[in-house]
Structure formats: structure tokens, C-alpha cells
C-alpha atoms as a PDB file:
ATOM      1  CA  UNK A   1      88.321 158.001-109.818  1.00  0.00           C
ATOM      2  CA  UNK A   2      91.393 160.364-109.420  1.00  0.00           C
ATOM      3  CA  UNK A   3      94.096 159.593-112.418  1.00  0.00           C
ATOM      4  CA  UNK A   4      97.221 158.967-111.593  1.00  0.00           C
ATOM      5  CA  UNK A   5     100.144 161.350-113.114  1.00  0.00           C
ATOM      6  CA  UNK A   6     102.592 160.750-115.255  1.00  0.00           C
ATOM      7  CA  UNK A   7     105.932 163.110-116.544  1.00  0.00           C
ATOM      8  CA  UNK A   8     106.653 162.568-120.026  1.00  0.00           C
ATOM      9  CA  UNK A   9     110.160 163.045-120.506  1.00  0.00           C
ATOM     10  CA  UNK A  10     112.268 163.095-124.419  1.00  0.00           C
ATOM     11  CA  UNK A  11     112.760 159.884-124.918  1.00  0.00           C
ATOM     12  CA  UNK A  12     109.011 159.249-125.094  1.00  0.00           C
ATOM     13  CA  UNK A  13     107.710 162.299-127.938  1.00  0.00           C
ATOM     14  CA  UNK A  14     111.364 161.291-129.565  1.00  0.00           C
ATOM     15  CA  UNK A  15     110.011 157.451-129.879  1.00  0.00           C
ATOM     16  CA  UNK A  16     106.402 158.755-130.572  1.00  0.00           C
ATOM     17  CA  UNK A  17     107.206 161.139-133.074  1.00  0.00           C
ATOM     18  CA  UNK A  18     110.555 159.541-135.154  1.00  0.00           C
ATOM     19  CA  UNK A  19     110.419 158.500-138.492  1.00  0.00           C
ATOM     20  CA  UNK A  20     110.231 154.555-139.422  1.00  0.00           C
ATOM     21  CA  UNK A  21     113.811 152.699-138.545  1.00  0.00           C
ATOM     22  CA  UNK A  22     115.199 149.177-139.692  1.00  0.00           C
ATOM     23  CA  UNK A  23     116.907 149.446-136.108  1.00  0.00           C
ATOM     24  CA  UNK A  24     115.291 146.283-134.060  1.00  0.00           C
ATOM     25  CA  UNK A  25     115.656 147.561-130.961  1.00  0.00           C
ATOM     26  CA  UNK A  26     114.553 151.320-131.753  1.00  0.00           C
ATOM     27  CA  UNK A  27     111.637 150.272-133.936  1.00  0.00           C
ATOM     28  CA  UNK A  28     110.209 147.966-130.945  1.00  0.00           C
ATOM     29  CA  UNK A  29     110.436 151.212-128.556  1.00  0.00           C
ATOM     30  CA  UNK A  30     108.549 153.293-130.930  1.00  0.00           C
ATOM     31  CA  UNK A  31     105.918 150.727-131.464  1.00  0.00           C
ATOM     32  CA  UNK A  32     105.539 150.475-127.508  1.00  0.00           C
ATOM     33  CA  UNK A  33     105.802 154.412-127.297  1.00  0.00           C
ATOM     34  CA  UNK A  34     103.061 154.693-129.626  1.00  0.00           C
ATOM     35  CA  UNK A  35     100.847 151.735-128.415  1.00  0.00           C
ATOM     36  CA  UNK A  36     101.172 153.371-125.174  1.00  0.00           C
ATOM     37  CA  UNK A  37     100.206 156.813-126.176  1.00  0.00           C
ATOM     38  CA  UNK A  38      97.209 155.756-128.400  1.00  0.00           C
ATOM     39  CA  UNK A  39      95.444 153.371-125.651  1.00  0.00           C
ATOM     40  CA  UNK A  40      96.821 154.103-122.428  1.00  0.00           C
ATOM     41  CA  UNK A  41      97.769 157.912-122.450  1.00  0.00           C
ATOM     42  CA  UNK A  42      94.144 158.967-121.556  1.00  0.00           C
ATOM     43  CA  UNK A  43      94.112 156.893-118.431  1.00  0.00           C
ATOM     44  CA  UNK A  44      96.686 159.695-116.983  1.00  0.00           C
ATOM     45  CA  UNK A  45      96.959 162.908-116.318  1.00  0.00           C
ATOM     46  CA  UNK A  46     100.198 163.779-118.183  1.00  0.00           C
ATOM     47  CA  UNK A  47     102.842 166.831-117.182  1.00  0.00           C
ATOM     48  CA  UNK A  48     106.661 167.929-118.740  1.00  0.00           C
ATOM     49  CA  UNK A  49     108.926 170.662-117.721  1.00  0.00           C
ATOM     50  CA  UNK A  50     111.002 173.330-119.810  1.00  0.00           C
ATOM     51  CA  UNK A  51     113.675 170.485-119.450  1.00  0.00           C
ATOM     52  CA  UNK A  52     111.786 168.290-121.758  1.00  0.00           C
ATOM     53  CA  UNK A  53     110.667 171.028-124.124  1.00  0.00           C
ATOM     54  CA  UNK A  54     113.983 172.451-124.787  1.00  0.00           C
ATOM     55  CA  UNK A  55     115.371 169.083-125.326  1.00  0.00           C
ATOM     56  CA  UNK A  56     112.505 168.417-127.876  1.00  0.00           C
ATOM     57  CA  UNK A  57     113.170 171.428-129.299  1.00  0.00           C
ATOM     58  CA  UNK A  58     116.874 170.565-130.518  1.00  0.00           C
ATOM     59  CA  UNK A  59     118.461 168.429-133.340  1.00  0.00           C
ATOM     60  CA  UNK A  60     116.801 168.424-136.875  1.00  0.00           C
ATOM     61  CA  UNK A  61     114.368 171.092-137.105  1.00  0.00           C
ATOM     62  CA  UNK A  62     112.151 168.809-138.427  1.00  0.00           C
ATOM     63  CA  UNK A  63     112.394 165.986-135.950  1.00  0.00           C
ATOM     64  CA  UNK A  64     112.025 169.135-133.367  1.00  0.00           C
ATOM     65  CA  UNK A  65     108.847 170.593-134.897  1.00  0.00           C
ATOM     66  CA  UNK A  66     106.790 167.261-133.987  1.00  0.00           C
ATOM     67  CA  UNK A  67     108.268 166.522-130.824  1.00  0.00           C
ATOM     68  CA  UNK A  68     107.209 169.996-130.002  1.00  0.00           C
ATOM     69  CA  UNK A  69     104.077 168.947-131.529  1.00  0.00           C
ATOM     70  CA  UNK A  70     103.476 165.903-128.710  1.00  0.00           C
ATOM     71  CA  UNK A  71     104.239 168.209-126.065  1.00  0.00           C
ATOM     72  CA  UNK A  72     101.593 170.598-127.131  1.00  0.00           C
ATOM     73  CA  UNK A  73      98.963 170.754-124.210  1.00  0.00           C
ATOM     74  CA  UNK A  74     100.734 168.839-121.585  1.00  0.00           C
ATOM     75  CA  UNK A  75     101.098 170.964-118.630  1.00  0.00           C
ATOM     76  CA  UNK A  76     104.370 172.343-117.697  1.00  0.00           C
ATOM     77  CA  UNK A  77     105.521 171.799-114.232  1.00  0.00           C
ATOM     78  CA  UNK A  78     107.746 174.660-112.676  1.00  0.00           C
ATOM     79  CA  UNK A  79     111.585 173.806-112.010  1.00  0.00           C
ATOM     80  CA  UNK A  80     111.840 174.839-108.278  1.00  0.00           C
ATOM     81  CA  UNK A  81     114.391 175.691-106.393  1.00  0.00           C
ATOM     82  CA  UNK A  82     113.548 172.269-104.262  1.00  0.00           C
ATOM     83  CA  UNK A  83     113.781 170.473-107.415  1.00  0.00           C
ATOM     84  CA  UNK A  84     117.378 171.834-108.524  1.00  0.00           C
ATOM     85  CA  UNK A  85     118.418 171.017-104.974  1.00  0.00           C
ATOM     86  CA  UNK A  86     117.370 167.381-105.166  1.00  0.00           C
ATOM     87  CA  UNK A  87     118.643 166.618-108.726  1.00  0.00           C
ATOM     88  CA  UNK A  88     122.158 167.955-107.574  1.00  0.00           C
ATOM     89  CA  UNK A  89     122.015 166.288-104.266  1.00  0.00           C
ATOM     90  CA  UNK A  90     121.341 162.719-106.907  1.00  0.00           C
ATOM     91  CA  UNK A  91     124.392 163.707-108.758  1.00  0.00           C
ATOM     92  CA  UNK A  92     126.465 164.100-105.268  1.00  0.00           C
ATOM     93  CA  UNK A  93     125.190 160.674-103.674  1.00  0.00           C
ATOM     94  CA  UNK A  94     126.097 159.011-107.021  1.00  0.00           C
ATOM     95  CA  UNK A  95     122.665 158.138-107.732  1.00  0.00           C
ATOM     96  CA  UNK A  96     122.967 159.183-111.487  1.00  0.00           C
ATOM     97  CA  UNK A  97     125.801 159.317-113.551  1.00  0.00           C
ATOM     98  CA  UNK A  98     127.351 162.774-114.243  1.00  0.00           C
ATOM     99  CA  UNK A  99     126.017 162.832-117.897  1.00  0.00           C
ATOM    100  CA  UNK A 100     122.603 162.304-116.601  1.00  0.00           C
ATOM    101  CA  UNK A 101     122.271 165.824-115.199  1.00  0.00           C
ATOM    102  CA  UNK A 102     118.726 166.233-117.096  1.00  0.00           C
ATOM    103  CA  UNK A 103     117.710 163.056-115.926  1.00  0.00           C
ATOM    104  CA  UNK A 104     118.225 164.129-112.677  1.00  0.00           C
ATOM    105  CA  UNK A 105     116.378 166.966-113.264  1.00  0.00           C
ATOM    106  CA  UNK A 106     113.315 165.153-114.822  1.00  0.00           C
ATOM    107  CA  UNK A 107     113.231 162.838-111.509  1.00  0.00           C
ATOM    108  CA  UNK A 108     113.480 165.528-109.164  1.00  0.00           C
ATOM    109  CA  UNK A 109     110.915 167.978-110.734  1.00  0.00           C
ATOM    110  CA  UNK A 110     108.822 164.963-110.865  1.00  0.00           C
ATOM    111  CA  UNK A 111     109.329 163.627-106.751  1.00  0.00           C
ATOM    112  CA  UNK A 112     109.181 167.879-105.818  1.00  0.00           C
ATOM    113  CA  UNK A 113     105.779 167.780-107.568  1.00  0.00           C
ATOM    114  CA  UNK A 114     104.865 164.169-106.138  1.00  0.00           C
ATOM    115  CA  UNK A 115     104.101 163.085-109.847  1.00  0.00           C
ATOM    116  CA  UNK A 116     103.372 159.346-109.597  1.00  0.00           C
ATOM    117  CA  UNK A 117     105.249 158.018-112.601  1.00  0.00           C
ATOM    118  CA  UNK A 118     108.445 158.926-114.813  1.00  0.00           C
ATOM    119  CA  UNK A 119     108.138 157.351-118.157  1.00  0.00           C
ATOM    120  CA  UNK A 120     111.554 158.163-120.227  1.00  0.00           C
END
């Protein structure tokens, strides 16, 4: 059976790796995050790009260190020139809102590489 791919973007080693919060709403994503990457993450065959990695690697040094951490030994797909085409041609047909610009980024390295899921 082949596995089907998925690109781990931020959001998901930021949920995995963040310390305990008395926020509702975050503390339900990181229990999700982390249910998901105990039980299901196997089942995949996972991939990131420098985009994610230099996003992990900012903020609290700390904080940085372990997303880092969660990244370590998930393949690193190459930003192509097809894939900086696409996320700017998102950004021009209004697909994504101009503050999304890494977002657009993480979908179109994802689509250039025909990754089958995005999971932010």
C-alpha cells in the first residue's frame, strides 16, 4: 500500500510542541495536533519546506529549539521556481489574503510537488 503524503506546515510543530495553555480553544488544537501526530502520523509519508523551517525557527529561542526539533527528519521539499509562480499567481486571483504570502507558499510547494494533503 503506497502512503499518502502529507506537508506539515507551522501551525502543526507550533501546536505539537507549545507549552500547556488555559486558552480553550488553543489547548483543544494542541490536544488534536498531538493525538494526530502520536497515532496517525505514521500512516503518512510526511514533507516541509525551508518556509516551514525558518518559520519554526523564529520567536522564543526556546519555543524555536523544539519546533525545530519536530521538523527533524521530515524531508524538505525544494521551493521551485513553478512553486513561487503559483503562490503569487494565488495572491493575484485573490485566492489568499495578502498577509498569507507563506501560506501561499506552503500550498503551492505542496500542489508543484503533487503532495496529497496540507495540514496547517
Amino acid at each position: 500500500m503506497v502512503k499518502r503524503t502529507v506537508y506539515i506546515e507551522t501551525s502543526v510543530v507550533s501546536y505539537l510542541t507549545a507549552r500547556p495553555t488555559s486558552d480553550l480553544l488553543a489547548a483543544d488544537w494542541q490536544k488534536i495536533t498531538v493525538d494526530w501526530w502520536e497515532t496517525r502520523r505514521n500512516q503518512f509519508d510526511l514533507y516541509t519546506s525551508d518556509v516551514t523551517v525558518e518559520e519554526a525557527r523564529r520567536g522564543n529561542p526556546d519555543a524555536g529549539a523544539r519546533r525545530l526539533e519536530a521538523l527533524s527528519g521530515i524531508p524538505i521539499l525544494p521551493i521551485t521556481q513553478a512553486a513561487v509562480g503559483l503562490s503569487k499567481q494565488l495572491f493575484q486571483g485573490g485566492a489568499l489574503p495578502a498577509k498569507a504570502e507563506n501560506d501561499a507558499l506552503y500550498v503551492a510547494v505542496s500542489a508543484v510537488h503533487g503532495v496529497d494533503y496540507l495540514l496547517t
